[in-house]
C-alpha atoms as a PDB file:
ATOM      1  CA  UNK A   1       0.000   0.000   0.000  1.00  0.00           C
ATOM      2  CA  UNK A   2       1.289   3.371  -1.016  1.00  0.00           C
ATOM      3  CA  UNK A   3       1.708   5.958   1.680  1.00  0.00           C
ATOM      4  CA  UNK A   4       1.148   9.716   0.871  1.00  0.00           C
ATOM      5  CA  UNK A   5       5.036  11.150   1.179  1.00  0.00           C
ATOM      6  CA  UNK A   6       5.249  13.715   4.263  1.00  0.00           C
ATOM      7  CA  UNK A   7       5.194  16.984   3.395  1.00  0.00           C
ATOM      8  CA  UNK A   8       7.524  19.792   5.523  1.00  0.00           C
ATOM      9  CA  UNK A   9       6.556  22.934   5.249  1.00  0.00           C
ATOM     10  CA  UNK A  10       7.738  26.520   6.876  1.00  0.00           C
ATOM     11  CA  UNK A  11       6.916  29.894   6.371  1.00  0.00           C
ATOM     12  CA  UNK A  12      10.194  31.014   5.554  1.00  0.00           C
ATOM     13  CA  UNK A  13      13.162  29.387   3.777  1.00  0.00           C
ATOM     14  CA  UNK A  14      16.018  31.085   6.162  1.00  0.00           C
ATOM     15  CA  UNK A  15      17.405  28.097   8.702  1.00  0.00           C
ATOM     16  CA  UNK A  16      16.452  30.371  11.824  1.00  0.00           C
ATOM     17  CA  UNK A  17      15.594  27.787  14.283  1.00  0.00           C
ATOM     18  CA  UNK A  18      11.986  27.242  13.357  1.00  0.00           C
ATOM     19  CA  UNK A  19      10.985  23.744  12.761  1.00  0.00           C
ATOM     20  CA  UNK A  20       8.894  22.608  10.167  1.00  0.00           C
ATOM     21  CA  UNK A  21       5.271  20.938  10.479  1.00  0.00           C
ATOM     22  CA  UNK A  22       5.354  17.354   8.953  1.00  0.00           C
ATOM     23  CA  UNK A  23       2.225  17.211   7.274  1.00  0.00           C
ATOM     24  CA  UNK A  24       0.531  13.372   6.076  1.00  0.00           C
ATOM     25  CA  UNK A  25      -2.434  13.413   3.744  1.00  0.00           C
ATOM     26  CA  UNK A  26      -5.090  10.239   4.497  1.00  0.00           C
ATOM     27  CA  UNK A  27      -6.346   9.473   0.559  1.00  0.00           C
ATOM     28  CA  UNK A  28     -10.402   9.071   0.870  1.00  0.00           C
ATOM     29  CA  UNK A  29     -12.233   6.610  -0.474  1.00  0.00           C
ATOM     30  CA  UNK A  30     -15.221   7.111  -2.317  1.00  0.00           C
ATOM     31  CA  UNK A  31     -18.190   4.417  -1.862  1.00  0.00           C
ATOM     32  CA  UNK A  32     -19.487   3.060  -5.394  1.00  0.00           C
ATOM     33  CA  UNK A  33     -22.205   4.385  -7.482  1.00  0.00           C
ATOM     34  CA  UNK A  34     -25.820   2.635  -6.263  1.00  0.00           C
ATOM     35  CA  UNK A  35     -28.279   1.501  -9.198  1.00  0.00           C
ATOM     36  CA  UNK A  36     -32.399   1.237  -8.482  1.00  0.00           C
ATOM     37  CA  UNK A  37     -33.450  -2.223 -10.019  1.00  0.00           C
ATOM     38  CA  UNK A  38     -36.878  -1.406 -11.350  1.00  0.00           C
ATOM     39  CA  UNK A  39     -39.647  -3.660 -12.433  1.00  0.00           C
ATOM     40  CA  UNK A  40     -42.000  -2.814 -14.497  1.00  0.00           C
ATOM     41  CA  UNK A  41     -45.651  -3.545 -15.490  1.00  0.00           C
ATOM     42  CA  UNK A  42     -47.209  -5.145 -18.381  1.00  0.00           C
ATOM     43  CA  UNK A  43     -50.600  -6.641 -19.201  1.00  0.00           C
ATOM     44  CA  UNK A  44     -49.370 -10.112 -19.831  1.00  0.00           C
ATOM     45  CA  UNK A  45     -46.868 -11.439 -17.363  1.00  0.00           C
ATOM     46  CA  UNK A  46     -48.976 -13.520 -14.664  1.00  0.00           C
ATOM     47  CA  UNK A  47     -48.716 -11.552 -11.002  1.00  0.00           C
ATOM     48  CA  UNK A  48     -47.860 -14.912  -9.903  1.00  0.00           C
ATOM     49  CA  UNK A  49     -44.449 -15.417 -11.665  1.00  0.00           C
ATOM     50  CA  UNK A  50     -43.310 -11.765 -10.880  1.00  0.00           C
ATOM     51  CA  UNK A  51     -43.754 -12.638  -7.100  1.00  0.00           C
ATOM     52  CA  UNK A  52     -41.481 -15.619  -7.622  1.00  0.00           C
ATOM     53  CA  UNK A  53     -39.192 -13.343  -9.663  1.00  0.00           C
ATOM     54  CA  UNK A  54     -38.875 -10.808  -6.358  1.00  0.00           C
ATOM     55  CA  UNK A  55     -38.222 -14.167  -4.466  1.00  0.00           C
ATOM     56  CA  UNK A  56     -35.950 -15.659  -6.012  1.00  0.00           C
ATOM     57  CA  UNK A  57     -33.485 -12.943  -7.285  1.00  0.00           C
ATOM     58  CA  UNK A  58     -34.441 -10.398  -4.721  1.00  0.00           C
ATOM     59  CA  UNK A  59     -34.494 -12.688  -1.616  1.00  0.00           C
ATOM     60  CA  UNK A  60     -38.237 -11.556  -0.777  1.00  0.00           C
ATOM     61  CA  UNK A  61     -40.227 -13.671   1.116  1.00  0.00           C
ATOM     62  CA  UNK A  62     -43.871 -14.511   0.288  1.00  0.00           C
ATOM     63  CA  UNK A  63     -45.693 -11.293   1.472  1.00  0.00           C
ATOM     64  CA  UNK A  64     -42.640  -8.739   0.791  1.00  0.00           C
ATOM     65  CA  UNK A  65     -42.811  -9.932  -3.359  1.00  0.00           C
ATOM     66  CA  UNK A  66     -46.390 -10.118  -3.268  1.00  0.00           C
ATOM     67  CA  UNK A  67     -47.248  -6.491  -1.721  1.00  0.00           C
ATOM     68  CA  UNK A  68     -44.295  -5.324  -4.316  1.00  0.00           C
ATOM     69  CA  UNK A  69     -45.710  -7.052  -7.103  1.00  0.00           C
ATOM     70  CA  UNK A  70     -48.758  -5.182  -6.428  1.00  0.00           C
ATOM     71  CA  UNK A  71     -47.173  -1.857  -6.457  1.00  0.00           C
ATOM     72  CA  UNK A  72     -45.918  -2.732  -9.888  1.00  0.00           C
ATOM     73  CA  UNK A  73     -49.218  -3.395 -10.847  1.00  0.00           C
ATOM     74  CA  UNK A  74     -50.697  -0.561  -9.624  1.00  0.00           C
ATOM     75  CA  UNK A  75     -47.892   2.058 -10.565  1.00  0.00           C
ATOM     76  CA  UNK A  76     -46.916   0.860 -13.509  1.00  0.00           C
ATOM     77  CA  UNK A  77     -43.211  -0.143 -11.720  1.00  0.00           C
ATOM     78  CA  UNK A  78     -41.348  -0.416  -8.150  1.00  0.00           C
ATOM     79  CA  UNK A  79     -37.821  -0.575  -7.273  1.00  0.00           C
ATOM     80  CA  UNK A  80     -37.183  -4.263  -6.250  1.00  0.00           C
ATOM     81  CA  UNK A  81     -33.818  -3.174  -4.794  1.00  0.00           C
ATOM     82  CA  UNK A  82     -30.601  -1.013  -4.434  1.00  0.00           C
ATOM     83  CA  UNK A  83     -27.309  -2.307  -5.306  1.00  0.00           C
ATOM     84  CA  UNK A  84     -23.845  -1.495  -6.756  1.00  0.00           C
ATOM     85  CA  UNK A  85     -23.175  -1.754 -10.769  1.00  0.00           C
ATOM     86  CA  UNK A  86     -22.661  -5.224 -11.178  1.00  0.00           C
ATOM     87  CA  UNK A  87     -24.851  -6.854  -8.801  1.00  0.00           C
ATOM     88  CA  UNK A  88     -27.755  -4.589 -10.322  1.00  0.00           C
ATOM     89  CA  UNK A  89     -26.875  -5.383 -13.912  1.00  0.00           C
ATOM     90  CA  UNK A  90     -26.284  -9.400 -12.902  1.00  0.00           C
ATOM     91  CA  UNK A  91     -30.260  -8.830 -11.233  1.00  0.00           C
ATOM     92  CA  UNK A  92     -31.480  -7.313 -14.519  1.00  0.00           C
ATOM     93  CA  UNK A  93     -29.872  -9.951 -16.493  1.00  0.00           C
ATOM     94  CA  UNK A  94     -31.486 -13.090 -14.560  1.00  0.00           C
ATOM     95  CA  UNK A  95     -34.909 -11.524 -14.148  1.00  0.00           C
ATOM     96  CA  UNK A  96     -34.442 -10.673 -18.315  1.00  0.00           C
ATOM     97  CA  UNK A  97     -33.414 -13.800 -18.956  1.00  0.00           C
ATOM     98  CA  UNK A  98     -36.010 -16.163 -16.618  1.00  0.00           C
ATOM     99  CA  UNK A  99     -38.708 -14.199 -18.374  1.00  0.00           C
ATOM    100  CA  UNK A 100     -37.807 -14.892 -21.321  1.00  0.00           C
ATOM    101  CA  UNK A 101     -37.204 -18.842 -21.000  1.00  0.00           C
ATOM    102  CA  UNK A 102     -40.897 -18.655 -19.753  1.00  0.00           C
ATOM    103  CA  UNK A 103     -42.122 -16.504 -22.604  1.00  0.00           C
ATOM    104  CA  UNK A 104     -43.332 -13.550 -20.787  1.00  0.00           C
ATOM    105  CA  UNK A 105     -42.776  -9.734 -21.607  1.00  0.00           C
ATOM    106  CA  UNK A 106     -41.772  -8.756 -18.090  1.00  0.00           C
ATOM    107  CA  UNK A 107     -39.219  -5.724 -17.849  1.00  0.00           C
ATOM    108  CA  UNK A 108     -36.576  -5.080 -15.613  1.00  0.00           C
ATOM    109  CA  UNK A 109     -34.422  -1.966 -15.690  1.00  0.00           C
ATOM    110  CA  UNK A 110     -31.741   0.154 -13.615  1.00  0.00           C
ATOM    111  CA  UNK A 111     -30.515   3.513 -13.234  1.00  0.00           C
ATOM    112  CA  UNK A 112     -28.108   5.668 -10.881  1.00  0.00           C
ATOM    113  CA  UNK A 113     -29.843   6.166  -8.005  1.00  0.00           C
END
Protein backbone atom coordinates (compact mmCIF):
# COMPACT_ATOMS: atom_id res chain seq x y z
CA UNK A 1 0.00 0.00 0.00
CA UNK A 2 1.29 3.37 -1.02
CA UNK A 3 1.71 5.96 1.68
CA UNK A 4 1.15 9.72 0.87
CA UNK A 5 5.04 11.15 1.18
CA UNK A 6 5.25 13.72 4.26
CA UNK A 7 5.19 16.98 3.39
CA UNK A 8 7.52 19.79 5.52
CA UNK A 9 6.56 22.93 5.25
CA UNK A 10 7.74 26.52 6.88
CA UNK A 11 6.92 29.89 6.37
CA UNK A 12 10.19 31.01 5.55
CA UNK A 13 13.16 29.39 3.78
CA UNK A 14 16.02 31.08 6.16
CA UNK A 15 17.41 28.10 8.70
CA UNK A 16 16.45 30.37 11.82
CA UNK A 17 15.59 27.79 14.28
CA UNK A 18 11.99 27.24 13.36
CA UNK A 19 10.99 23.74 12.76
CA UNK A 20 8.89 22.61 10.17
CA UNK A 21 5.27 20.94 10.48
CA UNK A 22 5.35 17.35 8.95
CA UNK A 23 2.22 17.21 7.27
CA UNK A 24 0.53 13.37 6.08
CA UNK A 25 -2.43 13.41 3.74
CA UNK A 26 -5.09 10.24 4.50
CA UNK A 27 -6.35 9.47 0.56
CA UNK A 28 -10.40 9.07 0.87
CA UNK A 29 -12.23 6.61 -0.47
CA UNK A 30 -15.22 7.11 -2.32
CA UNK A 31 -18.19 4.42 -1.86
CA UNK A 32 -19.49 3.06 -5.39
CA UNK A 33 -22.21 4.38 -7.48
CA UNK A 34 -25.82 2.63 -6.26
CA UNK A 35 -28.28 1.50 -9.20
CA UNK A 36 -32.40 1.24 -8.48
CA UNK A 37 -33.45 -2.22 -10.02
CA UNK A 38 -36.88 -1.41 -11.35
CA UNK A 39 -39.65 -3.66 -12.43
CA UNK A 40 -42.00 -2.81 -14.50
CA UNK A 41 -45.65 -3.55 -15.49
CA UNK A 42 -47.21 -5.15 -18.38
CA UNK A 43 -50.60 -6.64 -19.20
CA UNK A 44 -49.37 -10.11 -19.83
CA UNK A 45 -46.87 -11.44 -17.36
CA UNK A 46 -48.98 -13.52 -14.66
CA UNK A 47 -48.72 -11.55 -11.00
CA UNK A 48 -47.86 -14.91 -9.90
CA UNK A 49 -44.45 -15.42 -11.67
CA UNK A 50 -43.31 -11.76 -10.88
CA UNK A 51 -43.75 -12.64 -7.10
CA UNK A 52 -41.48 -15.62 -7.62
CA UNK A 53 -39.19 -13.34 -9.66
CA UNK A 54 -38.88 -10.81 -6.36
CA UNK A 55 -38.22 -14.17 -4.47
CA UNK A 56 -35.95 -15.66 -6.01
CA UNK A 57 -33.48 -12.94 -7.29
CA UNK A 58 -34.44 -10.40 -4.72
CA UNK A 59 -34.49 -12.69 -1.62
CA UNK A 60 -38.24 -11.56 -0.78
CA UNK A 61 -40.23 -13.67 1.12
CA UNK A 62 -43.87 -14.51 0.29
CA UNK A 63 -45.69 -11.29 1.47
CA UNK A 64 -42.64 -8.74 0.79
CA UNK A 65 -42.81 -9.93 -3.36
CA UNK A 66 -46.39 -10.12 -3.27
CA UNK A 67 -47.25 -6.49 -1.72
CA UNK A 68 -44.29 -5.32 -4.32
CA UNK A 69 -45.71 -7.05 -7.10
CA UNK A 70 -48.76 -5.18 -6.43
CA UNK A 71 -47.17 -1.86 -6.46
CA UNK A 72 -45.92 -2.73 -9.89
CA UNK A 73 -49.22 -3.40 -10.85
CA UNK A 74 -50.70 -0.56 -9.62
CA UNK A 75 -47.89 2.06 -10.57
CA UNK A 76 -46.92 0.86 -13.51
CA UNK A 77 -43.21 -0.14 -11.72
CA UNK A 78 -41.35 -0.42 -8.15
CA UNK A 79 -37.82 -0.57 -7.27
CA UNK A 80 -37.18 -4.26 -6.25
CA UNK A 81 -33.82 -3.17 -4.79
CA UNK A 82 -30.60 -1.01 -4.43
CA UNK A 83 -27.31 -2.31 -5.31
CA UNK A 84 -23.85 -1.50 -6.76
CA UNK A 85 -23.18 -1.75 -10.77
CA UNK A 86 -22.66 -5.22 -11.18
CA UNK A 87 -24.85 -6.85 -8.80
CA UNK A 88 -27.75 -4.59 -10.32
CA UNK A 89 -26.88 -5.38 -13.91
CA UNK A 90 -26.28 -9.40 -12.90
CA UNK A 91 -30.26 -8.83 -11.23
CA UNK A 92 -31.48 -7.31 -14.52
CA UNK A 93 -29.87 -9.95 -16.49
CA UNK A 94 -31.49 -13.09 -14.56
CA UNK A 95 -34.91 -11.52 -14.15
CA UNK A 96 -34.44 -10.67 -18.32
CA UNK A 97 -33.41 -13.80 -18.96
CA UNK A 98 -36.01 -16.16 -16.62
CA UNK A 99 -38.71 -14.20 -18.37
CA UNK A 100 -37.81 -14.89 -21.32
CA UNK A 101 -37.20 -18.84 -21.00
CA UNK A 102 -40.90 -18.65 -19.75
CA UNK A 103 -42.12 -16.50 -22.60
CA UNK A 104 -43.33 -13.55 -20.79
CA UNK A 105 -42.78 -9.73 -21.61
CA UNK A 106 -41.77 -8.76 -18.09
CA UNK A 107 -39.22 -5.72 -17.85
CA UNK A 108 -36.58 -5.08 -15.61
CA UNK A 109 -34.42 -1.97 -15.69
CA UNK A 110 -31.74 0.15 -13.61
CA UNK A 111 -30.52 3.51 -13.23
CA UNK A 112 -28.11 5.67 -10.88
CA UNK A 113 -29.84 6.17 -8.01
Amino acid sequence: MCQAPLILSSDNDADDGDVGLAVATKPKTKRPPMYKVMILNDDFTPMEFVVMVLERFFGMNHAQAFELMLTVHKKGLAVAGVFSYEIAETKVTQVMQMAREHQHPLQCTMEKE
